[in-house]
C-alpha atoms as a PDB file:
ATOM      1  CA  UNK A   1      13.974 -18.629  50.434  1.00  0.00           C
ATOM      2  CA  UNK A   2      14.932 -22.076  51.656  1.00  0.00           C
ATOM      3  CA  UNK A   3      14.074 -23.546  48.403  1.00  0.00           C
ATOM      4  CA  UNK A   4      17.664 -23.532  46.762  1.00  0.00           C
ATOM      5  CA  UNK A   5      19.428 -25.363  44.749  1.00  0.00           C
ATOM      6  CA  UNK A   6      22.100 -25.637  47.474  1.00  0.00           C
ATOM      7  CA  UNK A   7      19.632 -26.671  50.352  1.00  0.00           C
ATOM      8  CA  UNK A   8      18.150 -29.403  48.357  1.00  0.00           C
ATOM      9  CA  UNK A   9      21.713 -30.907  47.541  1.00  0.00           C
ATOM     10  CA  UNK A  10      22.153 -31.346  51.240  1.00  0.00           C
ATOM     11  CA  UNK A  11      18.783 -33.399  51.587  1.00  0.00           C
ATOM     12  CA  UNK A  12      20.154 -35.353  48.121  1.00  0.00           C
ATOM     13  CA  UNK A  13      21.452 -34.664  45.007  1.00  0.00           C
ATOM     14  CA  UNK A  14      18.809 -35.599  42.933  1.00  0.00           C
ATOM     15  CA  UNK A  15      16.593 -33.286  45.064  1.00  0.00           C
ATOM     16  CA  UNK A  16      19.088 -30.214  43.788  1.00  0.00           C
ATOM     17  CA  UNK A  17      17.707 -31.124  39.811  1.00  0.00           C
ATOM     18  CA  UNK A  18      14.320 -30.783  40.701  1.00  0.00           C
ATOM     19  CA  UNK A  19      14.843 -27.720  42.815  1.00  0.00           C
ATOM     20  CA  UNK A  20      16.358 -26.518  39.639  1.00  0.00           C
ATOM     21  CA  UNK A  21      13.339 -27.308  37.526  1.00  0.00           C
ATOM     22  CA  UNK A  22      11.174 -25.741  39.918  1.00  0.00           C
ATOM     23  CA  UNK A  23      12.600 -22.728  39.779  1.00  0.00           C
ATOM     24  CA  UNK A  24      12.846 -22.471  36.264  1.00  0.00           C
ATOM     25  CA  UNK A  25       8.746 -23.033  35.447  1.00  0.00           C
ATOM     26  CA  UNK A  26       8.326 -21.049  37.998  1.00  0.00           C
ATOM     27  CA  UNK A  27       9.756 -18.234  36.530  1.00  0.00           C
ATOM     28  CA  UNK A  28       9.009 -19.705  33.360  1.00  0.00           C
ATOM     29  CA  UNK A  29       4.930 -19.264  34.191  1.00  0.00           C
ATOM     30  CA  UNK A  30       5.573 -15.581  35.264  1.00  0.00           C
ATOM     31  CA  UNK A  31       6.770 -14.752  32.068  1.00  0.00           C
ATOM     32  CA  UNK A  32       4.381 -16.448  30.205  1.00  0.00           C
ATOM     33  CA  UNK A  33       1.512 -14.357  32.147  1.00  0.00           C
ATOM     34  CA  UNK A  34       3.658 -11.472  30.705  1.00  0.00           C
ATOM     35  CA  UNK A  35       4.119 -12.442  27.179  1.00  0.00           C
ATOM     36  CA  UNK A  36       0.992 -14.342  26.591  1.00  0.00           C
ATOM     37  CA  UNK A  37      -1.740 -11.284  26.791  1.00  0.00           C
ATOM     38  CA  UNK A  38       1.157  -9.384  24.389  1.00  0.00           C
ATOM     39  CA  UNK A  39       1.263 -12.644  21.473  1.00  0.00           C
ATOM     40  CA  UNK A  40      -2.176 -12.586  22.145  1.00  0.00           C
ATOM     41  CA  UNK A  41      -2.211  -8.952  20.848  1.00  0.00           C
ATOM     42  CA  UNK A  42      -0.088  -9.259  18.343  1.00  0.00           C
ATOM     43  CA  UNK A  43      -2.317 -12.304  17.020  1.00  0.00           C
ATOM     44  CA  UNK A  44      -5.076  -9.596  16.982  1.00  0.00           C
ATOM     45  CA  UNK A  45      -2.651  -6.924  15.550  1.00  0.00           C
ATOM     46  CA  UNK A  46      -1.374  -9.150  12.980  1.00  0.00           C
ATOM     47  CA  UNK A  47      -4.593  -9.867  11.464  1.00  0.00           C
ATOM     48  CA  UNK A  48      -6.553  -6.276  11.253  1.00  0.00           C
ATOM     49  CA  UNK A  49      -3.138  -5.472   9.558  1.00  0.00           C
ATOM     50  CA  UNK A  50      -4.277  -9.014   6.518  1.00  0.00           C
ATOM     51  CA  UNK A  51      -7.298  -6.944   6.718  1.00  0.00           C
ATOM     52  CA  UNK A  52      -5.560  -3.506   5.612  1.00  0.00           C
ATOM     53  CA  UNK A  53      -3.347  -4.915   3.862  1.00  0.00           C
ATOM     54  CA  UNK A  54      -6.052  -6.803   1.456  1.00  0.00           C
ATOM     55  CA  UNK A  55      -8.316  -3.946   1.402  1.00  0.00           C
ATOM     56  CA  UNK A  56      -5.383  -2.016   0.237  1.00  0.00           C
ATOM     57  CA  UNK A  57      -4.556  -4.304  -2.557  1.00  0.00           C
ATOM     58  CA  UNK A  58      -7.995  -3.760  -3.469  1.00  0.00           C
ATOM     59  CA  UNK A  59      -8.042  -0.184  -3.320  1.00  0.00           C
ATOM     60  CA  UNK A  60      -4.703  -0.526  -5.396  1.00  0.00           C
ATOM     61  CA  UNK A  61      -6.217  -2.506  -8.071  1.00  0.00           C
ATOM     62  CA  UNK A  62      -9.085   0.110  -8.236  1.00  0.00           C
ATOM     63  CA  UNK A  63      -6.755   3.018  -8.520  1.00  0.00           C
ATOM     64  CA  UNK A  64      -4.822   1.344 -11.313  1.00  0.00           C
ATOM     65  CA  UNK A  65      -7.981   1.102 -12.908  1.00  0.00           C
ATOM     66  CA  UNK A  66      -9.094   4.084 -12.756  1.00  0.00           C
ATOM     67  CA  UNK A  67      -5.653   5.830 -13.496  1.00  0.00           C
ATOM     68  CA  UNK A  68      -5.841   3.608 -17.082  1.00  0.00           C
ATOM     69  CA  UNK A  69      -8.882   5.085 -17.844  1.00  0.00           C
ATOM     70  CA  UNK A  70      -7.270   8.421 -17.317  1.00  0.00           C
ATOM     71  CA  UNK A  71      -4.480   7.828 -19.442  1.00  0.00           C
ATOM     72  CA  UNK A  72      -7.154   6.578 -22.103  1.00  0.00           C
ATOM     73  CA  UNK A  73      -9.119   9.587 -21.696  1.00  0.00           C
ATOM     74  CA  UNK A  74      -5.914  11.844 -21.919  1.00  0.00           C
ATOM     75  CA  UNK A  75      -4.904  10.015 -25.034  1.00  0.00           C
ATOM     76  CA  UNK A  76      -8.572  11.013 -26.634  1.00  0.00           C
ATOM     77  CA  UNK A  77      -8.052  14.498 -25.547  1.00  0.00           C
ATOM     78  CA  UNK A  78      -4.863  15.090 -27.202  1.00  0.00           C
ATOM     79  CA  UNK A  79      -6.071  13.341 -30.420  1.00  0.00           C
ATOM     80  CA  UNK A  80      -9.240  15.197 -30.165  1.00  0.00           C
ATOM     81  CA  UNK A  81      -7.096  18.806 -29.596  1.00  0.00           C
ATOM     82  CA  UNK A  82      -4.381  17.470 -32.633  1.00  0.00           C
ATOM     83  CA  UNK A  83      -7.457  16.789 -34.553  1.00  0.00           C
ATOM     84  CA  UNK A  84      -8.691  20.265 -33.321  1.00  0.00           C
ATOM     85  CA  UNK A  85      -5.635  22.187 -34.317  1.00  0.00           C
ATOM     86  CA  UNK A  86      -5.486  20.207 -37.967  1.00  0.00           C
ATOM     87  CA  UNK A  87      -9.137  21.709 -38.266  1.00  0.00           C
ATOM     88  CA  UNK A  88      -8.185  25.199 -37.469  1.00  0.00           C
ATOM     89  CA  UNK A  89      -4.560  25.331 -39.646  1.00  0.00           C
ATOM     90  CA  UNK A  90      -7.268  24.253 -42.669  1.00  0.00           C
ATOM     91  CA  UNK A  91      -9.546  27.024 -41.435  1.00  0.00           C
ATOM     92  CA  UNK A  92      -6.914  29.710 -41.184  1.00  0.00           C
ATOM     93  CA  UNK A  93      -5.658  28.377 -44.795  1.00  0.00           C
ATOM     94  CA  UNK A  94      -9.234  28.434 -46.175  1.00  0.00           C
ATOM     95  CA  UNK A  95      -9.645  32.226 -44.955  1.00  0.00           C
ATOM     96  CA  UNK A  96      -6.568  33.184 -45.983  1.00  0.00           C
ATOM     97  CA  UNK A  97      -7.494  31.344 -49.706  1.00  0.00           C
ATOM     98  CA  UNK A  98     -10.451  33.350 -49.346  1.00  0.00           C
ATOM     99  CA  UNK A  99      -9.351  36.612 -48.411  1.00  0.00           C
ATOM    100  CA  UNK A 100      -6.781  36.590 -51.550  1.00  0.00           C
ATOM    101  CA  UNK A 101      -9.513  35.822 -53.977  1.00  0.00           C
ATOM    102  CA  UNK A 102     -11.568  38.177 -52.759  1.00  0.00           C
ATOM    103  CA  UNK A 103      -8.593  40.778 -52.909  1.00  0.00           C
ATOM    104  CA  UNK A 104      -8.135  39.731 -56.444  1.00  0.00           C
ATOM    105  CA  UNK A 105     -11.799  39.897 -57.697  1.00  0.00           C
ATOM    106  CA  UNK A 106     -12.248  43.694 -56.202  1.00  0.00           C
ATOM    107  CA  UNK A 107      -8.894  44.075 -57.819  1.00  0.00           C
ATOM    108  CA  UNK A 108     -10.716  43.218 -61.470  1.00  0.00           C
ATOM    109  CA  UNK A 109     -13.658  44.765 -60.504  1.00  0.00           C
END
């Protein structure tokens, strides 16, 4: 309570300075016993959330993988149902050839 800047310029005025200085580490070192245990969390914080964010790069590169192979497999299934309906149009044509000429030879028969 005595310690001021104002009492110590009365003893000298260099005195003043270094009540000045004093003051200021002291409250200085009372916020760094705030803030430290919080950087020191964030430290902590900051690198679970490298972690995630590697093992979600990972799990992103897997996904895109995966989702290619599903677009590769999609493009097989549409060929494969194109390829499908091309096979059925001929079969419907083929009965259709068939049922005429069968028309025809019960019609000469």
């Amino acid at each position: 309570e005595n310690f001021t800047p104002d009492v110590a310029k009365a003893a000298s005025g260099a005195s003043a300075g270094l009540c000045k200085w004093v003051k200021a580490m002291r409250m200085y070192c009372q916020a760094a016993k705030i803030v430290k245990p919080k950087l020191d969390y964030l430290k902590v914080q900051e690198a679970k959330l490298e972690k995630a964010m590697s093992e979600l790069a990972a799990a992103e590169a897997e996904l895109a993988k995966v989702m290619a192979a599903k677009k590769e497999l999609e493009d097989q299934l549409a060929k494969v149902m194109s390829d499908k309906q091309e096979l059925q149009d001929k079969a419907d044509a083929t009965k259709a050839k068939m049922d005429q000429a069968n028309r025809l030879i019960n019609g000469l028969a």
